[in-house]
C-alpha atoms as a PDB file:
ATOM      1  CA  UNK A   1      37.510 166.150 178.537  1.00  0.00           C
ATOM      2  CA  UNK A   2      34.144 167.273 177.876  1.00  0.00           C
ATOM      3  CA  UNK A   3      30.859 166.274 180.383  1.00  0.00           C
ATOM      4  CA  UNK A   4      28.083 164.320 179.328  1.00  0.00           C
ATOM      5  CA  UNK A   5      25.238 165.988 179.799  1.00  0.00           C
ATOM      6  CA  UNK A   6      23.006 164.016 181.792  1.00  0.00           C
ATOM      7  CA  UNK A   7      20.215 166.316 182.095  1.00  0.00           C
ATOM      8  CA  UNK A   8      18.587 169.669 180.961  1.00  0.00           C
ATOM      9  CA  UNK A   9      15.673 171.859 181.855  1.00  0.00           C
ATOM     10  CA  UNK A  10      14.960 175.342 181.972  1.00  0.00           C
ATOM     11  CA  UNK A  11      14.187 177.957 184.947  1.00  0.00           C
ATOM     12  CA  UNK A  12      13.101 180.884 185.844  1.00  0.00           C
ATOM     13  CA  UNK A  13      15.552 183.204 188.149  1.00  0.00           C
ATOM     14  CA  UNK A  14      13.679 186.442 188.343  1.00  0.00           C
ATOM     15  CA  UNK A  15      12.984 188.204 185.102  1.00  0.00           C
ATOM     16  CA  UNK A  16      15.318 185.454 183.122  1.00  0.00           C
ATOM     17  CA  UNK A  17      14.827 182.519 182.171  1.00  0.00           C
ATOM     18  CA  UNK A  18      17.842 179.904 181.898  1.00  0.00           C
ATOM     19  CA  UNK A  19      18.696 176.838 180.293  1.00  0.00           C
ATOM     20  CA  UNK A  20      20.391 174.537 182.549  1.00  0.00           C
ATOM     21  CA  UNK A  21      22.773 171.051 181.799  1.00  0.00           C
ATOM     22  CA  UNK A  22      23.482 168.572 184.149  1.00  0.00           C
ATOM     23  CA  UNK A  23      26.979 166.934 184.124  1.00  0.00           C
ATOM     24  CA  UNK A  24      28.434 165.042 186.877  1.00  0.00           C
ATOM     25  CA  UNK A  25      30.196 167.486 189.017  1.00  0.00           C
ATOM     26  CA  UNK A  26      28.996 170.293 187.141  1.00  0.00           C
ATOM     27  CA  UNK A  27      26.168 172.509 186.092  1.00  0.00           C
ATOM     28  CA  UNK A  28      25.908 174.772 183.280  1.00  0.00           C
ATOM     29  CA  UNK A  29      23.462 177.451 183.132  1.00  0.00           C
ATOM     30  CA  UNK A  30      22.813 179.740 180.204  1.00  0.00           C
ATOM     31  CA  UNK A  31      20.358 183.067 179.709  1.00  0.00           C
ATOM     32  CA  UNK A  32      17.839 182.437 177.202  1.00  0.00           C
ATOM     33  CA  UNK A  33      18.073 186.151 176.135  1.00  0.00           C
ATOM     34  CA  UNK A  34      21.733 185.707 175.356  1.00  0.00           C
ATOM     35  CA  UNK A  35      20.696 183.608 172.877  1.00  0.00           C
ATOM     36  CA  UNK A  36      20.796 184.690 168.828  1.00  0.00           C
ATOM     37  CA  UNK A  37      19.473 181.805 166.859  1.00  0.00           C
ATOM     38  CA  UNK A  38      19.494 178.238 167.304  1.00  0.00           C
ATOM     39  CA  UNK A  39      19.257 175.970 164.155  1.00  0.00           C
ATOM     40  CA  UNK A  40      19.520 172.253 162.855  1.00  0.00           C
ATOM     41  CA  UNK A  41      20.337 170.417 160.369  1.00  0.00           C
ATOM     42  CA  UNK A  42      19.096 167.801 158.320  1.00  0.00           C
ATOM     43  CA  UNK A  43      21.791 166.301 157.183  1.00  0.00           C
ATOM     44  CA  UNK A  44      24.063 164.343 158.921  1.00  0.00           C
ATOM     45  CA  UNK A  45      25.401 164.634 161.197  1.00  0.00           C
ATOM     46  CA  UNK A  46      22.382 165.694 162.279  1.00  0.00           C
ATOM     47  CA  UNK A  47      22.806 168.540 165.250  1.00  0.00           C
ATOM     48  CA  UNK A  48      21.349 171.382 166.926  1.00  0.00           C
ATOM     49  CA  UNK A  49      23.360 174.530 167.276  1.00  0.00           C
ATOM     50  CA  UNK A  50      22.813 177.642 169.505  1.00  0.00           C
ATOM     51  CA  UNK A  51      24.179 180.846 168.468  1.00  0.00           C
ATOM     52  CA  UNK A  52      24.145 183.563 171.018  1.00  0.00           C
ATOM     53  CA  UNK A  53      24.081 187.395 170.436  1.00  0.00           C
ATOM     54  CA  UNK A  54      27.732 188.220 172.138  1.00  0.00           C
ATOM     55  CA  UNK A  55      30.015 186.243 170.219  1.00  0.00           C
ATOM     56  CA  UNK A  56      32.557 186.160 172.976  1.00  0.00           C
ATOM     57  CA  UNK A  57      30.013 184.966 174.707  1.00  0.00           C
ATOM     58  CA  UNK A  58      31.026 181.085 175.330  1.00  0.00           C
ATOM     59  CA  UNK A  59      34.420 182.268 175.366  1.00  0.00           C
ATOM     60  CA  UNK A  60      34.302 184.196 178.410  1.00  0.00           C
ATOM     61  CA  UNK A  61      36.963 182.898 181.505  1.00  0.00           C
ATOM     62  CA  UNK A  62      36.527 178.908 180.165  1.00  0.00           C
ATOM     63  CA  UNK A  63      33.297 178.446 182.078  1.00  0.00           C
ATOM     64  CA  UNK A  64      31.813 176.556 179.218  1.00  0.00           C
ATOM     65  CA  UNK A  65      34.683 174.338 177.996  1.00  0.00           C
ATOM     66  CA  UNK A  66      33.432 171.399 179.097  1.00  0.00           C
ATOM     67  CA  UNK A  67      30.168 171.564 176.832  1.00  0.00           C
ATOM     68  CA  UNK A  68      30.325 170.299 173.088  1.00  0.00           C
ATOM     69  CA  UNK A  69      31.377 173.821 171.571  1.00  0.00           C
ATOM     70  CA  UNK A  70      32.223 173.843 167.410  1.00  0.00           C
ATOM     71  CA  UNK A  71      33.529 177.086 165.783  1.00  0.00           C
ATOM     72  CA  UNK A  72      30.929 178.693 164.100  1.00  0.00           C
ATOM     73  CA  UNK A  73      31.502 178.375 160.720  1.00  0.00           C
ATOM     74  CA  UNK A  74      30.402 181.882 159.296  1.00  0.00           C
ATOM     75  CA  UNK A  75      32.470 183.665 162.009  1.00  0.00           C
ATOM     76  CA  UNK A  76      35.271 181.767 163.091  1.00  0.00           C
ATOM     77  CA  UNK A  77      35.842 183.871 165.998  1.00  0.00           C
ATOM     78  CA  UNK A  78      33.013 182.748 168.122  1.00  0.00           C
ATOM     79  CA  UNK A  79      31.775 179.395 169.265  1.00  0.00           C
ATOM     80  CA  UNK A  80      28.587 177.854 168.709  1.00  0.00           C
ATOM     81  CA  UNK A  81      26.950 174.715 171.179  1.00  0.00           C
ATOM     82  CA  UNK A  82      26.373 171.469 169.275  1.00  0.00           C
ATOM     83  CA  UNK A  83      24.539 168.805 170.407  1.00  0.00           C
ATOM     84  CA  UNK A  84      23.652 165.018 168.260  1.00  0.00           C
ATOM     85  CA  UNK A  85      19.677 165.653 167.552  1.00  0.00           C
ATOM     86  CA  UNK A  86      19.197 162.262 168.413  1.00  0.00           C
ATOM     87  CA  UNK A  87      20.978 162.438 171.860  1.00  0.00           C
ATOM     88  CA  UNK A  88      18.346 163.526 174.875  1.00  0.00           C
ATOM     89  CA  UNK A  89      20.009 166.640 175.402  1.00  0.00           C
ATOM     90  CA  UNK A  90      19.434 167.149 171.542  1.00  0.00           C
ATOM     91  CA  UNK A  91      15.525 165.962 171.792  1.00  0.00           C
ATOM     92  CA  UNK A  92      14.975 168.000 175.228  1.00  0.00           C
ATOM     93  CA  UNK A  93      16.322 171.247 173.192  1.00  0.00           C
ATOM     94  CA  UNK A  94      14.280 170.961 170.423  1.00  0.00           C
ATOM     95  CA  UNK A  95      11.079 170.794 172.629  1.00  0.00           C
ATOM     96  CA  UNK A  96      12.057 173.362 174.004  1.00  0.00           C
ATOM     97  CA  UNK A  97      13.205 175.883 170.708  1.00  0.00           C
ATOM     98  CA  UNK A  98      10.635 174.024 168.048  1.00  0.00           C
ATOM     99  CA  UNK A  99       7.538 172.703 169.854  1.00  0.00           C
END
């Protein structure tokens, strides 16, 4: 069952910075500089992706299962986050990556 994200921010932990989500029970925390790309589209359904550098990445010991992951579609191997653009985790990442 995946967790609704009920929150996100960002923080600083030393020299990295880290996206964080809020789920009930859980949170997830990611390194920004483990991220590749992140990208949206404008067509529906409309969604925000983030890519990370190490494609194994998302894949490492299940820690991220519970987050909305979708096989990336030019490299079926690795996983890629996916979040509605009109959800508030959607809007919160795209202040943060396009504003």
């Amino acid at each position: 069952m995946k967790s609704e994200i009920q929150h996100i921010g960002t923080t600083k932990v030393g020299k990295e910075t880290f996206i964080y989500f809020f789920s009930p029970g859980r949170v997830f925390s990611l390194p920004v500089t483990r991220i590749k790309r992140v990208d949206y589209t404008r067509i529906e359904p409309k969604n925000i992706y983030i890519k990370f550098s190490d494609e194994d990445f998302l894949n490492t010991m299940d820690l991220y299962t519970d987050l909305p992951l979708e096989k990336d579609p030019t490299d079926p191997g690795s996983n890629l986050l996916c979040f509605p653009l009109d959800s508030d985790v959607g809007e919160a990442l795209t202040a943060i990556f396009f504003h």
